[in-house]
Protein backbone atom coordinates (compact mmCIF):
# COMPACT_ATOMS: atom_id res chain seq x y z
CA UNK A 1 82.92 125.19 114.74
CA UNK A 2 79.18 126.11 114.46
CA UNK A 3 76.39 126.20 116.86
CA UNK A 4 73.94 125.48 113.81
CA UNK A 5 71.96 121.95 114.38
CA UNK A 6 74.20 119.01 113.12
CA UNK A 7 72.05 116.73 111.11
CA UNK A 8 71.72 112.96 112.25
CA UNK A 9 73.75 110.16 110.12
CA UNK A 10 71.18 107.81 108.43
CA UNK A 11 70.84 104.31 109.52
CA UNK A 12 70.62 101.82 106.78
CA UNK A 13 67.03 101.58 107.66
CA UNK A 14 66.48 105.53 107.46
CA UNK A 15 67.61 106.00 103.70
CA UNK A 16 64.75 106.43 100.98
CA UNK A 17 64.72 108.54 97.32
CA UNK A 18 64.67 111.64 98.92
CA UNK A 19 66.61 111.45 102.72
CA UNK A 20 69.14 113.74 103.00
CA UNK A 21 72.87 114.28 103.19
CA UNK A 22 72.36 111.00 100.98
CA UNK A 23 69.52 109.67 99.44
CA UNK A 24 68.72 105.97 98.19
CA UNK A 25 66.67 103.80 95.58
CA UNK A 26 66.77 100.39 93.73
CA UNK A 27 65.70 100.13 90.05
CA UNK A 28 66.20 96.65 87.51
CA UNK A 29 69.00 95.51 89.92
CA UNK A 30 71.25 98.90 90.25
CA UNK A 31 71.14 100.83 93.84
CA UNK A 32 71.44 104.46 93.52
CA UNK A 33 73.02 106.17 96.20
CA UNK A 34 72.97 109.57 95.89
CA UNK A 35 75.09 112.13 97.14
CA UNK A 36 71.84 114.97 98.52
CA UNK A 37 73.23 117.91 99.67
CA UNK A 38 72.72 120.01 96.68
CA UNK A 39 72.88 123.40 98.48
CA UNK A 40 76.23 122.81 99.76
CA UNK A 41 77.21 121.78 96.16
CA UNK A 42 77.59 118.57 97.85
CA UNK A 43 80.21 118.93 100.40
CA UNK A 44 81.06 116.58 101.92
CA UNK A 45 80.75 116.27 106.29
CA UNK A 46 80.83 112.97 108.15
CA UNK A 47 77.03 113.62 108.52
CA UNK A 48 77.36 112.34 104.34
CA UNK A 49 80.38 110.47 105.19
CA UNK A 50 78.40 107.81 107.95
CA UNK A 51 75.53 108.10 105.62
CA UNK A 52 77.56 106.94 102.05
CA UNK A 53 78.69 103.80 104.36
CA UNK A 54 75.17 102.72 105.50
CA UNK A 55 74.35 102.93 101.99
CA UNK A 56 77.15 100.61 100.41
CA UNK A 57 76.41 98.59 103.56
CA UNK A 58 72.77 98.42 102.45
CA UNK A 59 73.28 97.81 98.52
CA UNK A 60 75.98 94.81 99.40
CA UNK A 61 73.65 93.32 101.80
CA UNK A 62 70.88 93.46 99.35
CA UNK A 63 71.16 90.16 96.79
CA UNK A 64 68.73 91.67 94.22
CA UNK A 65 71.41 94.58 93.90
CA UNK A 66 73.78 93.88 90.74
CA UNK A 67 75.79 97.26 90.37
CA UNK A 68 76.25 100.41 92.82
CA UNK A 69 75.81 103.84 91.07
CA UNK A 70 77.24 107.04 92.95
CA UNK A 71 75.37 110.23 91.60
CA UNK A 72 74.50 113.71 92.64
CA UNK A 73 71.94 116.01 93.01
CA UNK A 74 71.96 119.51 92.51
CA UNK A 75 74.39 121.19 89.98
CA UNK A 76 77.92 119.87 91.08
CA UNK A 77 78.52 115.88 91.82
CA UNK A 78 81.26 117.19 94.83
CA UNK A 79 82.84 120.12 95.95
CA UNK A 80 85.24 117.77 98.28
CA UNK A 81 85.36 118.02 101.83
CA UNK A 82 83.30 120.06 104.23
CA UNK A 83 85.81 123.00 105.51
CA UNK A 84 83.08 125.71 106.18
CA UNK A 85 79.40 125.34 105.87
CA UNK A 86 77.10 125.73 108.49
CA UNK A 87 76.67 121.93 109.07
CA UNK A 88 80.83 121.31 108.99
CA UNK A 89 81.02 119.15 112.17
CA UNK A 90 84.84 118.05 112.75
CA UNK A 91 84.08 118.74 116.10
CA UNK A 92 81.38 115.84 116.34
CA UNK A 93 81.99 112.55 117.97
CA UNK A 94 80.90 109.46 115.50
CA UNK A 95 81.31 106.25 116.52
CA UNK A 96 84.14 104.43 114.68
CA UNK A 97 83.84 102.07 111.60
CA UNK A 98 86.76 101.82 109.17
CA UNK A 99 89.37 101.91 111.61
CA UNK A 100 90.14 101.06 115.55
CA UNK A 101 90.91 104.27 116.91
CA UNK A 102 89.93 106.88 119.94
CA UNK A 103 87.97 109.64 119.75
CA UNK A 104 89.17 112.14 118.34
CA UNK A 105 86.64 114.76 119.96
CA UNK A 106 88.60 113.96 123.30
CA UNK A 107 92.25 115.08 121.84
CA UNK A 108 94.33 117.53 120.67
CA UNK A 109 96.40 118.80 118.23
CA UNK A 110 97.66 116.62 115.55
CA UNK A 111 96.73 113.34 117.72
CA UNK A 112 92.91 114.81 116.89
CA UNK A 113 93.07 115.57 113.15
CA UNK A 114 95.36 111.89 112.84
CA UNK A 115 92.33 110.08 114.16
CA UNK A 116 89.85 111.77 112.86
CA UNK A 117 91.39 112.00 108.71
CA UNK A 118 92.36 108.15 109.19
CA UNK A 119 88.82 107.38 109.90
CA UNK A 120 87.09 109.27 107.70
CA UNK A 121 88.84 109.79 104.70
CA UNK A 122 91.75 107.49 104.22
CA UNK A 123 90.30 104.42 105.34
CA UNK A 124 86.75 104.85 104.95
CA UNK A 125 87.90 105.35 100.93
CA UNK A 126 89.83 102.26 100.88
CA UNK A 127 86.85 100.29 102.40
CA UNK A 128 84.66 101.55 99.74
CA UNK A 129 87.10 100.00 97.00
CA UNK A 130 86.58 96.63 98.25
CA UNK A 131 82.85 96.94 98.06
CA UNK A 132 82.42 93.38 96.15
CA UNK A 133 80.24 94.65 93.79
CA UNK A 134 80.43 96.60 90.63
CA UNK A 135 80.48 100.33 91.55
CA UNK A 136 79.79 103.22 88.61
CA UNK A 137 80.51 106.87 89.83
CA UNK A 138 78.34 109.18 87.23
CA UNK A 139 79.70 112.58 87.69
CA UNK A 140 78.17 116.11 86.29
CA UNK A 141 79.92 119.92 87.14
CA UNK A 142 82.76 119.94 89.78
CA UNK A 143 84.58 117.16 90.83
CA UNK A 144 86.81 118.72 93.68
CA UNK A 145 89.35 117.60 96.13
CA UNK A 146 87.55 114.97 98.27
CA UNK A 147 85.04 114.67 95.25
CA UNK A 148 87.89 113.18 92.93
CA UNK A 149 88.37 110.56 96.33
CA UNK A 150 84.69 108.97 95.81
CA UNK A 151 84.89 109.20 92.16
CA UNK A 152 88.43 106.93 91.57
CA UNK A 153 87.35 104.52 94.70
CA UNK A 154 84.41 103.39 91.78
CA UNK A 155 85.23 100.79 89.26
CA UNK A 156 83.99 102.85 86.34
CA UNK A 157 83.71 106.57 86.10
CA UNK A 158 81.40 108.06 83.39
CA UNK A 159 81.04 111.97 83.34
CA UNK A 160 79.25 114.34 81.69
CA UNK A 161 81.17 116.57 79.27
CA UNK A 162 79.99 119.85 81.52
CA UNK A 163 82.23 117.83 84.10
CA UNK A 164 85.34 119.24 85.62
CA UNK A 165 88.07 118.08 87.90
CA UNK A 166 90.60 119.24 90.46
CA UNK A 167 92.91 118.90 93.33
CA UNK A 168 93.51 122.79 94.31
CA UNK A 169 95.28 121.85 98.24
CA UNK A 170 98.90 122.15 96.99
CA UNK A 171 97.60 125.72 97.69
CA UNK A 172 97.15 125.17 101.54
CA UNK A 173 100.97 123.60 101.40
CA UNK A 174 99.60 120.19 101.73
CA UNK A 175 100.75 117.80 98.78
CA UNK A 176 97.34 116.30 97.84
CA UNK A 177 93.98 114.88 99.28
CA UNK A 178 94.50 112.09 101.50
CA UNK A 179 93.25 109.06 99.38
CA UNK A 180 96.49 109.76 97.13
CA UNK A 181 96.29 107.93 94.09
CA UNK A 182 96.85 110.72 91.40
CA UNK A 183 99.16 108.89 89.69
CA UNK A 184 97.33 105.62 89.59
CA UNK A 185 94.44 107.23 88.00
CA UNK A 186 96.48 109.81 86.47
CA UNK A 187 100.27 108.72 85.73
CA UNK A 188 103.02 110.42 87.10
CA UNK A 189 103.40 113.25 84.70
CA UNK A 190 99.93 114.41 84.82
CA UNK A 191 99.30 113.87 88.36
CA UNK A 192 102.21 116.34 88.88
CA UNK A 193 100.78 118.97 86.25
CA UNK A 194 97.07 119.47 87.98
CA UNK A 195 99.15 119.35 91.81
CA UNK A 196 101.96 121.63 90.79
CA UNK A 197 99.09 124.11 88.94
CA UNK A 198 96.32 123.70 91.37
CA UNK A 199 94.09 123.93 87.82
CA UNK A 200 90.95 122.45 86.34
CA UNK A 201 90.92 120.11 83.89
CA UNK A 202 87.77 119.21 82.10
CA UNK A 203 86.28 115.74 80.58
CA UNK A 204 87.64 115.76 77.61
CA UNK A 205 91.08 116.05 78.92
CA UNK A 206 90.18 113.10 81.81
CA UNK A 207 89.19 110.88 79.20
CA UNK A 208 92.42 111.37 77.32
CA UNK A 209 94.59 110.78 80.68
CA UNK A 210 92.57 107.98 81.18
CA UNK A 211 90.74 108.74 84.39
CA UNK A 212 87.46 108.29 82.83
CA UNK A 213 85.43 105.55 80.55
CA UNK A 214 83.38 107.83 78.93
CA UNK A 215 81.97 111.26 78.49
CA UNK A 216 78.26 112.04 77.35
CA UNK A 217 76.53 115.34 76.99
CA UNK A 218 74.65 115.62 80.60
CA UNK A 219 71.17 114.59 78.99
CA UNK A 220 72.83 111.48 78.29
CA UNK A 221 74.76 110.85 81.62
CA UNK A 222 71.82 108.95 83.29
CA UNK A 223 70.96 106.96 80.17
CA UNK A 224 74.88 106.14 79.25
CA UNK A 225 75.46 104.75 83.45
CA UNK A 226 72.35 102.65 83.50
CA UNK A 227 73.26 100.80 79.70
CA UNK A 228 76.57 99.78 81.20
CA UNK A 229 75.38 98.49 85.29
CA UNK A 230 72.80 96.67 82.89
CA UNK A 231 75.49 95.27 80.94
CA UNK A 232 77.13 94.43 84.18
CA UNK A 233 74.06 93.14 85.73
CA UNK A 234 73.87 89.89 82.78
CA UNK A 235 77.16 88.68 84.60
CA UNK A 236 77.56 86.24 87.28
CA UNK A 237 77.82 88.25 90.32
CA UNK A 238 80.47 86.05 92.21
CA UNK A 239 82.60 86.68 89.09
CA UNK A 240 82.57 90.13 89.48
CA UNK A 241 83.51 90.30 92.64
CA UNK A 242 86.57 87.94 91.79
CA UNK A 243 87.52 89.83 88.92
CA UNK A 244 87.31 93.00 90.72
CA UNK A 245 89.67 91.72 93.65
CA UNK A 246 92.31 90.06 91.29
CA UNK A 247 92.52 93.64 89.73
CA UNK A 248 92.44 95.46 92.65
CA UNK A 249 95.46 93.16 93.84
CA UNK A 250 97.60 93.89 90.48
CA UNK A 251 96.85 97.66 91.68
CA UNK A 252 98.37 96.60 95.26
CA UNK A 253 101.47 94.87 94.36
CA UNK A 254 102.28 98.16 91.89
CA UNK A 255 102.23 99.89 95.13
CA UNK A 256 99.16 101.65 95.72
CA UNK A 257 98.33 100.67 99.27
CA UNK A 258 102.31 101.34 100.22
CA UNK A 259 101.92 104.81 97.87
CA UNK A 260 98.36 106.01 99.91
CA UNK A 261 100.27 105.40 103.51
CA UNK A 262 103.49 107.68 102.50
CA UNK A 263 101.33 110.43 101.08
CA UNK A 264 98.83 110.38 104.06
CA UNK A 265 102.10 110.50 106.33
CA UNK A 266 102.85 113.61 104.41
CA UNK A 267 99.74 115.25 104.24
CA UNK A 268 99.14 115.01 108.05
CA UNK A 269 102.85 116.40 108.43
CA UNK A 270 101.55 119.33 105.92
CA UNK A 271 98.70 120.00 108.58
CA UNK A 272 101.89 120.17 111.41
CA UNK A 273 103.74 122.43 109.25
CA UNK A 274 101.01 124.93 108.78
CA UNK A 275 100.34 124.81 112.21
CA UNK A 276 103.68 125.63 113.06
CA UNK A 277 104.74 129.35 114.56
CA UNK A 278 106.73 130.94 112.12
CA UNK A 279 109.35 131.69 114.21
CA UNK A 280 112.64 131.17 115.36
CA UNK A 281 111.29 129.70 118.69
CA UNK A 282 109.23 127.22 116.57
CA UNK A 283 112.09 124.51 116.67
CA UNK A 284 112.22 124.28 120.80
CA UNK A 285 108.77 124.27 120.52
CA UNK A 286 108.35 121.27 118.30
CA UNK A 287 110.91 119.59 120.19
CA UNK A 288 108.49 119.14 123.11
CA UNK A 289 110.28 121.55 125.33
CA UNK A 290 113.02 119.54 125.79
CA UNK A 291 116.97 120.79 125.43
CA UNK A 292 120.21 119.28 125.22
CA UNK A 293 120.29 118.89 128.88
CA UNK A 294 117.13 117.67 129.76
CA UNK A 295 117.73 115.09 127.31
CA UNK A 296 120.86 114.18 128.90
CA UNK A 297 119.39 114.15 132.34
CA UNK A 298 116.37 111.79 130.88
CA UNK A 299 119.04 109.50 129.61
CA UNK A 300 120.74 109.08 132.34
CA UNK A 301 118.23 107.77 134.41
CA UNK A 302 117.38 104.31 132.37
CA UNK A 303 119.37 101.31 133.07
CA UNK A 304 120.91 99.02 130.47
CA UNK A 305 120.51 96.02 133.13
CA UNK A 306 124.58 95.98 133.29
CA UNK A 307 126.57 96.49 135.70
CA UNK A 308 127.75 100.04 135.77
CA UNK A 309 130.62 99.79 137.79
């Protein structure tokens, strides 16, 4: 936690071409929506988090916008989640949007970190996939952790071939980011490779896996993203959004949805584990303070409603 000032979230009314954690413009029929904090190689705090929703809120809502573009400034496109600058601000109460759930500023322990990961990673990423518009992620330098989580919630993803990716938390003992669809985007093999190695791998290597539609040299990126939301902006825009949610679906019935609610379930049990003493009073401990006798004693004071002699 940090005493340093906590920057407000933008409203959909506050966000202009240079507002900050996330900045916003319209051009020929493609919203930009730009992830701005370039000095914390664009970590990502719910500050950015409240802010990236206003602005898909604000692109949808607007009927001259044909095709979402998710960029960067600064030299990285995402560095993942926030887990130590001076604005981090888990600690900050923000009222709820993706999911129906307390506060998690007023709990403790794993009930906290439950309400506040369900919020605002799992199921503010799968509310971004069903945006029901075209989105393009255009990505340039790292693409870390949390960064890989905006990138594969985007229809398309076109890189630059400085570009490189990673999912380093098998490190911290927990299996993956929480939007866990590495082997969607990935297949099974590879997705295990870049967990079980904790390395890089670049564009070149992406495109091959078949994570990404195409790679440019970086002078190109911006030109290469806005020829293909142009080609997407000649199509009917109802279309779109029907083609995008019959595809979505085939991902859904090969499991996805089913796959991201195990993985989360492990991930937040990775959190318990490394939270755990590591010792051999750990095990009474987890058990809530209850023994063999105490749960004996609690047992015996229900009723089964029959007649107990």
């Amino acid at each position: 936690m940090t005493d340093a000032p906590i920057p407000p979230v933008l409203g959909v009314d506050d966000l202009g071409p240079d507002t900050q954690p996330v900045a916003y413009e319209v051009a020929g029929g493609t919203a930009y929506v730009t992830l701005n904090r370039p000095d914390f190689r664009n970590a990502q705090n719910s500050v950015m988090t409240y802010s990236l929703d206003n602005a898909f809120i604000k692109a949808v809502e607007d009927d001259s916008v044909k095709v979402i573009v998710l960029r960067a400034n600064g030299k990285h496109f995402s560095a993942g989640h926030d887990i130590g600058t001076t604005e981090r601000d888990h600690h900050v109460e923000y009222p709820n949007r993706a999911s129906i759930w307390w506060d998690h500023t007023t709990r403790g322990g794993g009930d906290r970190r439950l309400a506040r990961e369900t919020e605002v990673y799992v199921q503010m990423c799968r509310r971004w996939r069903e945006i029901p518009k075209p989105m393009i992620a255009q990505v340039h330098g790292a693409c870390i952790a949390g960064g890989l989580m905006l990138a594969w919630v985007c229809d398309f993803i076109v890189a630059s071939d400085d570009a490189f990716f990673s999912d380093p938390v098998v490190k911290m003992g927990i299996p993956g980011v929480e939007y866990f669809a590495h082997a969607f985007v990935l297949g099974p093999r590879r997705a295990k490779e870049i967990l079980y190695t904790g390395r890089r791998f670049g564009a070149a290597e992406a495109l091959d896996w078949g994570m990404l539609n195409h790679v440019v040299p970086r002078d190109e990126l911006q030109a290469k993203v806005d020829e293909i939301a142009g080609e997407i902006a000649t199509m009917p825009a109802f279309g779109l959004t029907l083609a995008k949610k019959v595809i979505n679906s085939n991902e859904d019935q090969m499991g996805l949805q089913t796959s991201l609610d195990t993985a989360f379930g492990w991930h937040m049990f990775a959190h318990s584990a490394n939270a755990e003493p590591d010792d051999t009073d750990s095990f009474s401990t987890s058990l809530g303070g209850m023994d063999a006798r105490s749960m004996r004693d609690s047992a015996n004071k229900g009723s089964t409603g029959k007649n107990e002699g």
